[in-house]
C-alpha atoms as a PDB file:
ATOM      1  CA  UNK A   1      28.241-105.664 -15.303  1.00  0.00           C
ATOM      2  CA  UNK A   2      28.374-103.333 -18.403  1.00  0.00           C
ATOM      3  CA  UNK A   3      24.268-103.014 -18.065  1.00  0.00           C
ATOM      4  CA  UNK A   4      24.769-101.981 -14.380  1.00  0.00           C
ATOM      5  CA  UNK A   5      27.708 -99.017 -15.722  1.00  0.00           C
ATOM      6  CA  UNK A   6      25.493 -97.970 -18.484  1.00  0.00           C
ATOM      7  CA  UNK A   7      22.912 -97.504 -15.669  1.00  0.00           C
ATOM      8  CA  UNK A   8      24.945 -95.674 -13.551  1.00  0.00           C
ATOM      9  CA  UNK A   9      26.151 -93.771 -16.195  1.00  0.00           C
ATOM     10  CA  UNK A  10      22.691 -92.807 -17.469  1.00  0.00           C
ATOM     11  CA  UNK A  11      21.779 -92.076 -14.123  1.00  0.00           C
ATOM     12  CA  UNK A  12      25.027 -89.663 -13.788  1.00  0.00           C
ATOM     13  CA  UNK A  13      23.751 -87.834 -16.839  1.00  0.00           C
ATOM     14  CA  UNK A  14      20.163 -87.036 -15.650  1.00  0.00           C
ATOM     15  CA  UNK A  15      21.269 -85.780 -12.358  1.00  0.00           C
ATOM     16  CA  UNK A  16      23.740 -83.601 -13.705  1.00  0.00           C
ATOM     17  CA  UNK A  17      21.624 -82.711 -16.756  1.00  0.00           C
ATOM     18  CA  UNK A  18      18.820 -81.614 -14.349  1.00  0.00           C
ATOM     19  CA  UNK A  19      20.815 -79.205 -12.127  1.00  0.00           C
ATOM     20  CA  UNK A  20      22.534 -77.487 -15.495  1.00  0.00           C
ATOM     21  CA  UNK A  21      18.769 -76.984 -16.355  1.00  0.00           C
ATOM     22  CA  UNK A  22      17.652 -76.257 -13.098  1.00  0.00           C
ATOM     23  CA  UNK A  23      20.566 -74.163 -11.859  1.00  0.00           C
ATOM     24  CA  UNK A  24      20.130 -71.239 -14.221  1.00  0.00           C
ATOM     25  CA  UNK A  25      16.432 -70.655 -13.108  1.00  0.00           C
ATOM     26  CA  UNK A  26      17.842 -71.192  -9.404  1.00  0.00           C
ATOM     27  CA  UNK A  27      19.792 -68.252 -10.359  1.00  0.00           C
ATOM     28  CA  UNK A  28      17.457 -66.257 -11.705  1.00  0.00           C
ATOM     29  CA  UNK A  29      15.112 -66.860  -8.110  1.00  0.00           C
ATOM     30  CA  UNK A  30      18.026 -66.066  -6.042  1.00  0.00           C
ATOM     31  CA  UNK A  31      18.975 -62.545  -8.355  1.00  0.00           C
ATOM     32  CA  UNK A  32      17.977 -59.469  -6.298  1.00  0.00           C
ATOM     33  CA  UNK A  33      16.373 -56.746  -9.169  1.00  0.00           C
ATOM     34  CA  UNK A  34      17.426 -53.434  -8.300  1.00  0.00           C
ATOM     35  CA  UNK A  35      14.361 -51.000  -8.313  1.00  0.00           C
ATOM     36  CA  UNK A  36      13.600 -49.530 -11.429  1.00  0.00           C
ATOM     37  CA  UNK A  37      14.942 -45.875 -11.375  1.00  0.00           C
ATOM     38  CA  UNK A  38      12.076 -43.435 -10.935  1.00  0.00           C
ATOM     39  CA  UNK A  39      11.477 -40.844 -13.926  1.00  0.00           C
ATOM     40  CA  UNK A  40      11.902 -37.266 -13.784  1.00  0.00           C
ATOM     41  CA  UNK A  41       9.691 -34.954 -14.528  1.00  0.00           C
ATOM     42  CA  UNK A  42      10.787 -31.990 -16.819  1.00  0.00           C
ATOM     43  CA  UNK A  43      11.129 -28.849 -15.209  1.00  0.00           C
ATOM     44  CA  UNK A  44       8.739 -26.379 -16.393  1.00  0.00           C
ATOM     45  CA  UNK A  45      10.335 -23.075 -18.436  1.00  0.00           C
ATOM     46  CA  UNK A  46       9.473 -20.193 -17.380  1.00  0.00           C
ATOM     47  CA  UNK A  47       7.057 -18.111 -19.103  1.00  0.00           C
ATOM     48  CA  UNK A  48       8.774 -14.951 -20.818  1.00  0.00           C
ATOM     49  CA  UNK A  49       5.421 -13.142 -21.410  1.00  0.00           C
ATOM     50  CA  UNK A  50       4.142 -13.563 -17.466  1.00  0.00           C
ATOM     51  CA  UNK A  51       5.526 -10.265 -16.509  1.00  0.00           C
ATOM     52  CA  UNK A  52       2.813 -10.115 -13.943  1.00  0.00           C
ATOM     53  CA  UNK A  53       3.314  -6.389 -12.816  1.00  0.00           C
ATOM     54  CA  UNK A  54       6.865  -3.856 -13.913  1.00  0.00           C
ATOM     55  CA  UNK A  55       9.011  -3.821 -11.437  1.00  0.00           C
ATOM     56  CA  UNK A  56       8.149  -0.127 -10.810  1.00  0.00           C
ATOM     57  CA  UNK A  57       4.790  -1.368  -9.447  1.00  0.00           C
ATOM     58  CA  UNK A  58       6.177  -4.746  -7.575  1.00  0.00           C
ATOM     59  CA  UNK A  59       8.585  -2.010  -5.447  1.00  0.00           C
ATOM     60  CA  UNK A  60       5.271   0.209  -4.921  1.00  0.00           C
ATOM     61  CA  UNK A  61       3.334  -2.986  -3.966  1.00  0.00           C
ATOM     62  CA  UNK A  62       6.769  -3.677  -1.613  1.00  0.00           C
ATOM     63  CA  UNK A  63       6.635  -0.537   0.076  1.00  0.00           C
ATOM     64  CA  UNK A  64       2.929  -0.153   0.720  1.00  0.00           C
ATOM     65  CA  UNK A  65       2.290  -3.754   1.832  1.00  0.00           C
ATOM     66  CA  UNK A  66       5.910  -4.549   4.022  1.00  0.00           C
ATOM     67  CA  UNK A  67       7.713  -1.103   3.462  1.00  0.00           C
ATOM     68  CA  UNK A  68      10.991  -2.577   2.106  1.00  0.00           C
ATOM     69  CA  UNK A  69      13.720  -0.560   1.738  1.00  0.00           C
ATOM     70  CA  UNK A  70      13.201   1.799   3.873  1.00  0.00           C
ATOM     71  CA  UNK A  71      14.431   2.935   7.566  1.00  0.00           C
ATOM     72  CA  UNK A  72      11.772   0.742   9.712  1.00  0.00           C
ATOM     73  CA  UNK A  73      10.956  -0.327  12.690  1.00  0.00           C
ATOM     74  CA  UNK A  74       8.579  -3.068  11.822  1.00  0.00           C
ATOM     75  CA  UNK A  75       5.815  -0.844  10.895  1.00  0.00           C
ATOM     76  CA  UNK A  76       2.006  -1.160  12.290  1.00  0.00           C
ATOM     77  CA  UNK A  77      -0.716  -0.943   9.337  1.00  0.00           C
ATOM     78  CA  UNK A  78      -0.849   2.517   8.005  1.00  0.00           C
ATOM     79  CA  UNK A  79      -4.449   3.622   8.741  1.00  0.00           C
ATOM     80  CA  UNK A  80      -6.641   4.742   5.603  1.00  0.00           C
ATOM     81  CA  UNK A  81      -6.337   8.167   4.617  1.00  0.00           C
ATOM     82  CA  UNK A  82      -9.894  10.028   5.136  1.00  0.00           C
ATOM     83  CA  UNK A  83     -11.682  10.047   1.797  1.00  0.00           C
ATOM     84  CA  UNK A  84     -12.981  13.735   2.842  1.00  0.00           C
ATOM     85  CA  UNK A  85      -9.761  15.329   1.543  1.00  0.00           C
ATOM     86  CA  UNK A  86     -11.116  19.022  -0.111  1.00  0.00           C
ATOM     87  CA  UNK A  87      -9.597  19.591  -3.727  1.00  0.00           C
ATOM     88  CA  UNK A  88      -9.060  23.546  -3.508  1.00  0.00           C
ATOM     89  CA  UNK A  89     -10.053  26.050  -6.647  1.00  0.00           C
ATOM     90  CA  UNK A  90      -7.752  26.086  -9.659  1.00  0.00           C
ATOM     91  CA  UNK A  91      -7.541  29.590  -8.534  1.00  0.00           C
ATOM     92  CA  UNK A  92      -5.085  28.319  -5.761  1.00  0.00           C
ATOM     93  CA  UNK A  93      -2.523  27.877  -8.053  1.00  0.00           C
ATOM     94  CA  UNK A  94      -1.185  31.386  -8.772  1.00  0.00           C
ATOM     95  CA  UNK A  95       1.560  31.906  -7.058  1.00  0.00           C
ATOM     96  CA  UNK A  96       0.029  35.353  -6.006  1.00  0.00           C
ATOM     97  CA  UNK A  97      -2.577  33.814  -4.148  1.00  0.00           C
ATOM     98  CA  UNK A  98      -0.287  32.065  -1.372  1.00  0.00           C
ATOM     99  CA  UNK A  99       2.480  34.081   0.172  1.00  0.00           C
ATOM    100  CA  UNK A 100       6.063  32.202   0.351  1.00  0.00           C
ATOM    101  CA  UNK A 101       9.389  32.801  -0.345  1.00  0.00           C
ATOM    102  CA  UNK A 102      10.381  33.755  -3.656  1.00  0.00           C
ATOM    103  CA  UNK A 103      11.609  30.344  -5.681  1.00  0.00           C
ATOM    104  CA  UNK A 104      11.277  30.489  -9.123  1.00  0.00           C
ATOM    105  CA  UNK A 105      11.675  26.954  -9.602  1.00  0.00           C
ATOM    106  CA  UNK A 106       9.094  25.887  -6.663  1.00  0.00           C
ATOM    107  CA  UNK A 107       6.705  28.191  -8.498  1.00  0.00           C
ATOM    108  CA  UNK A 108       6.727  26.472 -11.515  1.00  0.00           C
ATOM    109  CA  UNK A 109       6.547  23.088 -10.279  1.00  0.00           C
ATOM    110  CA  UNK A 110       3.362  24.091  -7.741  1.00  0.00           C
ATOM    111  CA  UNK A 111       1.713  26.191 -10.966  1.00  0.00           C
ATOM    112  CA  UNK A 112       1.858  23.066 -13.063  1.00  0.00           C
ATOM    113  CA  UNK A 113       0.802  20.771 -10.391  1.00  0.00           C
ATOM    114  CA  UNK A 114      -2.590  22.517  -9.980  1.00  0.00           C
ATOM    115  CA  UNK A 115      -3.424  21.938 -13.291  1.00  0.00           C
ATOM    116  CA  UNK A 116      -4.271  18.251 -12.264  1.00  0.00           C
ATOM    117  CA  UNK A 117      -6.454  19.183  -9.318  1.00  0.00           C
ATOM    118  CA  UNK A 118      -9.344  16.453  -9.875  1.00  0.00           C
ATOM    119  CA  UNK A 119      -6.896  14.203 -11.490  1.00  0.00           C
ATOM    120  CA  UNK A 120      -7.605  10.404 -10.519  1.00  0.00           C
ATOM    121  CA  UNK A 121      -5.434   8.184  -7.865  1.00  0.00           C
ATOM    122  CA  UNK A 122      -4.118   5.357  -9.840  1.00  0.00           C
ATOM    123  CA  UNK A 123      -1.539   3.412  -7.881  1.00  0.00           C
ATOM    124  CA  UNK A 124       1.417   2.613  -9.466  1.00  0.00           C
ATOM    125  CA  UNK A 125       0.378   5.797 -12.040  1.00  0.00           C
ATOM    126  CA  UNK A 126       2.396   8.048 -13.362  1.00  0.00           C
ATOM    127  CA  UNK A 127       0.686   9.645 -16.107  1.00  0.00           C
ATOM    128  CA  UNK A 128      -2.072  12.289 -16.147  1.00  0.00           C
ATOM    129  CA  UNK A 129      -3.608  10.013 -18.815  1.00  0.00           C
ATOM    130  CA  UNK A 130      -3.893   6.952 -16.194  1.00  0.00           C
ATOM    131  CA  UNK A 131      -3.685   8.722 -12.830  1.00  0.00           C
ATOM    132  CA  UNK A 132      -1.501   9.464 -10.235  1.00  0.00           C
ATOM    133  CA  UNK A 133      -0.024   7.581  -7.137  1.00  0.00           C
ATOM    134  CA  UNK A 134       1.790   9.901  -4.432  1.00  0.00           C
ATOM    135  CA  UNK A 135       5.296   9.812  -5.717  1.00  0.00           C
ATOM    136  CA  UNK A 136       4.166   9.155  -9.105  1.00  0.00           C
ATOM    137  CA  UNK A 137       2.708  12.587  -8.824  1.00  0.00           C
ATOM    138  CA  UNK A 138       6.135  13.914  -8.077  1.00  0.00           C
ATOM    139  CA  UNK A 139       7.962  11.852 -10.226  1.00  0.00           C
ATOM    140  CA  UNK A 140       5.486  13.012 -13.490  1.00  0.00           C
ATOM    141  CA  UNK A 141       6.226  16.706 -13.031  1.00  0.00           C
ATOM    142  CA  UNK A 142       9.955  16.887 -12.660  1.00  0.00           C
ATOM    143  CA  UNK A 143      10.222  15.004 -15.738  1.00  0.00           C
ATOM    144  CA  UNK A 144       6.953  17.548 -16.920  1.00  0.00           C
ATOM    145  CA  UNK A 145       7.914  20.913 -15.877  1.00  0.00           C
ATOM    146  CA  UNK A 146      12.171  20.462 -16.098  1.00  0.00           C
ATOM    147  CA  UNK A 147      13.014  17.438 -17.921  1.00  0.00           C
ATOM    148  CA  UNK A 148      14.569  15.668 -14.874  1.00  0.00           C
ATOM    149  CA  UNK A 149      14.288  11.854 -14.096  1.00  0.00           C
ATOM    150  CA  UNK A 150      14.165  11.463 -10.452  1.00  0.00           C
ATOM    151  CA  UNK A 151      14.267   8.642  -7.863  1.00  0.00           C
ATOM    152  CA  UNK A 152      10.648   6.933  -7.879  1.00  0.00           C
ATOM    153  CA  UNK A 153      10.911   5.789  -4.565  1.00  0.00           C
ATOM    154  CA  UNK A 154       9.826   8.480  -1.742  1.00  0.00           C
ATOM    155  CA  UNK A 155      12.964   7.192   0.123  1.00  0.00           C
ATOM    156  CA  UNK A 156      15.068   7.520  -2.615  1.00  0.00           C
ATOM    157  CA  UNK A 157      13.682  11.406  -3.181  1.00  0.00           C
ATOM    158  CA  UNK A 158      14.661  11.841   0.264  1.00  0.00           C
ATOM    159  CA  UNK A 159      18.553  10.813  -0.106  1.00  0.00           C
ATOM    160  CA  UNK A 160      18.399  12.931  -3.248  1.00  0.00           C
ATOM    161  CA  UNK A 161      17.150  16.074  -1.296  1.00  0.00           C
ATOM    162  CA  UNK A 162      18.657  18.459   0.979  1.00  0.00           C
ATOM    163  CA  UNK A 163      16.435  18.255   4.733  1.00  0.00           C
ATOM    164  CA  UNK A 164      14.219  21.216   5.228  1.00  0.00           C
ATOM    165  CA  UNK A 165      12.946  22.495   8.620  1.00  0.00           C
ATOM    166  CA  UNK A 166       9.302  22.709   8.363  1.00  0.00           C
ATOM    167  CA  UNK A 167       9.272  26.648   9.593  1.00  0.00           C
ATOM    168  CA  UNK A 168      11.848  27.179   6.522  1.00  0.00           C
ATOM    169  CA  UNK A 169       9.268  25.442   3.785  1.00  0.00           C
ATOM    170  CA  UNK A 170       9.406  26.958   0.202  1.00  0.00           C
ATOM    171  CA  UNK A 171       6.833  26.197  -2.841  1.00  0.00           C
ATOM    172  CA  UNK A 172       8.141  23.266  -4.397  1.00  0.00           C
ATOM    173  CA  UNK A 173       9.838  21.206  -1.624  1.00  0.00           C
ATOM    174  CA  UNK A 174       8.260  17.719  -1.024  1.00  0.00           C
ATOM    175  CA  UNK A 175       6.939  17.132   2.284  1.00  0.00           C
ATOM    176  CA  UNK A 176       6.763  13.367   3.671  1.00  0.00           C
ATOM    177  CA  UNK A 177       4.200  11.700   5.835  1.00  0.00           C
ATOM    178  CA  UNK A 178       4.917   8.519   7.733  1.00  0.00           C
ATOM    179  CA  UNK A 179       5.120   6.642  11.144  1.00  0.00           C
ATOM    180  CA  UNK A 180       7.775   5.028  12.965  1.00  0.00           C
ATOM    181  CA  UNK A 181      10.684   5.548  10.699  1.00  0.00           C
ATOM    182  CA  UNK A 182       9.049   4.562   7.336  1.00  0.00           C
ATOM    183  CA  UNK A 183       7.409   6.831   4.842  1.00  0.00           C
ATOM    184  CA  UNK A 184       3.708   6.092   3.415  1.00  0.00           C
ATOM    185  CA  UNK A 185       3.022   9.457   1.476  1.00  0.00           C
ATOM    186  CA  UNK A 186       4.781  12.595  -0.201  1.00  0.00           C
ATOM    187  CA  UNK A 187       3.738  15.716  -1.810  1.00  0.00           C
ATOM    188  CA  UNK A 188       4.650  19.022  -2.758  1.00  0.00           C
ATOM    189  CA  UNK A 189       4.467  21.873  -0.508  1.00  0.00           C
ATOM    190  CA  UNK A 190       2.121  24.420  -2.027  1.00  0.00           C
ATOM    191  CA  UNK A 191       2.556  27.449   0.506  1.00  0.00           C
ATOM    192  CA  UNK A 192       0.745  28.848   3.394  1.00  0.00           C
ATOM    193  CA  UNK A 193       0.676  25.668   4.879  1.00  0.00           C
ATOM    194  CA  UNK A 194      -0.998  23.690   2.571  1.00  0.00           C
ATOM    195  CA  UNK A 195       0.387  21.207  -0.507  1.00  0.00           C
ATOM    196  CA  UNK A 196      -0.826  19.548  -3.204  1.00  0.00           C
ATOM    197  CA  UNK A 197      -0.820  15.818  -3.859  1.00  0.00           C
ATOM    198  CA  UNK A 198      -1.709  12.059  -5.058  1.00  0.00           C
ATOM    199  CA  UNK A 199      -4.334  11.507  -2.362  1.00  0.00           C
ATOM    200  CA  UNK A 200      -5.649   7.764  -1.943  1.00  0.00           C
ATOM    201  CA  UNK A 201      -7.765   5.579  -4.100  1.00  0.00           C
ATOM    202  CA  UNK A 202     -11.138   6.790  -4.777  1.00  0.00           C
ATOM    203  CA  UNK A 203      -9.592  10.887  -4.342  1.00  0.00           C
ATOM    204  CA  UNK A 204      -8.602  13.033  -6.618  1.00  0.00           C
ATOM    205  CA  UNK A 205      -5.289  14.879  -6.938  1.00  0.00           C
ATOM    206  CA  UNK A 206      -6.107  17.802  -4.278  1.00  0.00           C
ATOM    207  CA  UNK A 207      -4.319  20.174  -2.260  1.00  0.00           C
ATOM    208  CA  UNK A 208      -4.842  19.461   1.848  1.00  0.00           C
ATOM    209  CA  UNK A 209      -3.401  21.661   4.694  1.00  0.00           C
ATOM    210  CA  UNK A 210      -0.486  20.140   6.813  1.00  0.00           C
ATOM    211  CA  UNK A 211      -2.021  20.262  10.041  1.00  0.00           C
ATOM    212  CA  UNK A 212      -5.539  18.165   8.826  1.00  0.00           C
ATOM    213  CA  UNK A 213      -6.598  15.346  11.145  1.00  0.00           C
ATOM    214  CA  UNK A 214      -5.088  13.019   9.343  1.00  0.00           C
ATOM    215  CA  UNK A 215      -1.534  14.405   8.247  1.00  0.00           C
ATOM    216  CA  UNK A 216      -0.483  16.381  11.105  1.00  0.00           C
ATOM    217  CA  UNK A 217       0.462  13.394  13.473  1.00  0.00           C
ATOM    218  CA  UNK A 218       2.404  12.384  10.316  1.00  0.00           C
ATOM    219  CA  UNK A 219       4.744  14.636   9.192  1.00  0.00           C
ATOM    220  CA  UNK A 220       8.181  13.217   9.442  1.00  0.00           C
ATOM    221  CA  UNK A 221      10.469  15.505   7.142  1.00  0.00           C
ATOM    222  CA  UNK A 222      10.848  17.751   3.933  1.00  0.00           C
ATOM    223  CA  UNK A 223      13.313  18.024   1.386  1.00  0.00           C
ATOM    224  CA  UNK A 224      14.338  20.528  -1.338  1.00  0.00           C
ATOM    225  CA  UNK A 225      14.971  18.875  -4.504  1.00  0.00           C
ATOM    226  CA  UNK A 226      16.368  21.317  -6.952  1.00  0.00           C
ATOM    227  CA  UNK A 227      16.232  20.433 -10.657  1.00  0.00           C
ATOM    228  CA  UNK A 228      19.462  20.453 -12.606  1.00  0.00           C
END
């Protein structure tokens, strides 16, 4: 009798022994892992020195390429200017050699704009040591000839201006070329018809008439921006 209990007793103690071993590892099987959390990358700084083109040049590249900022109508491409575009004799430039209306002011800016007839385009220029875009023509010699920062932006000269009618044009004012609502050139009237201006890449700062081939469909307006 006492070898049979000590049996059953022995017995008792490897069945439960087994399932105290056994149950961890049956806990372990039944676990569910939750998936390892993924790693983020670092976000990458940005670069202080890519400056990648002034701001001046990124609005130029703006208005040229989409025309932002200005009074649209979603714009067809702007055909190239003809590279023909005759740069007149310096002898153009005195204000005795083109009848106009007496403007003191207009005569001064004109005078000093001849004296970069041949002057390289450079777009986004505005230096006679680099070149000259259109309105960086314009820009240069108000700050040149009277010591006045103006708008950049041809639009921007525009709201600054007062509206001229073309048959009231004096030397000086800045006459604007376009289509459909959006301007895509400016320069200065130089009298008799004619004015002188940033032309196009691969032309020199030259002085055209108004009614060429290629401007006279595309005169929108003039202004008369008085220095201060």
């Amino acid at each position: 009798m006492a070898l049979a209990n000590r049996i059953l007793v022995l017995a008792a103690v490897a069945v439960f022994g087994t399932a105290a071993v056994l149950s961890p590892a049956m806990a372990q099987v039944t676990q569910v892992k939750a998936p390892p959390k993924a790693k983020l990358k670092p976000q990458a700084k940005a670069d202080p020195s890519d400056t990648s083109s002034d701001q001046l040049n990124a609005r130029w590249q703006q208005e040229n390429g989409g025309y932002a900022g200005f009074t649209q109508a979603a714009p067809a491409p702007v055909p190239t200017m003809p590279t023909m575009v005759q740069a007149l004799p310096v002898s153009f430039a005195t204000p005795a050699a083109i009848p106009s209306v007496a403007n003191d002011w207009g005569d001064r800016l004109v005078s000093h704009a001849m004296k970069y007839l041949g002057t390289p385009y450079r777009y986004g220029g505005t230096s006679p040591k680099t070149g000259f875009d259109c309105s960086g023509f314009v820009y240069y010699l108000y700050g040149a000839v009277f010591g006045q920062r103006i708008p950049r932006m041809p639009h921007e000269m525009v709201r600054e201006g007062v509206t001229v009618a073309r048959n009231d044009l004096q030397r000086g004012d800045l006459v604007l070329f376009g289509s459909r609502g959006t301007y895509t050139h400016i320069g200065i009237y130089a009298g008799n018809d004619h004015f002188v201006h940033a032309t196009q890449r691969g032309s020199p700062v030259s002085v055209t008439h108004l009614d060429s081939a290629y401007f006279r469909t595309r005169y929108m307006t003039a202004v008369r921006l008085s220095p201060q």
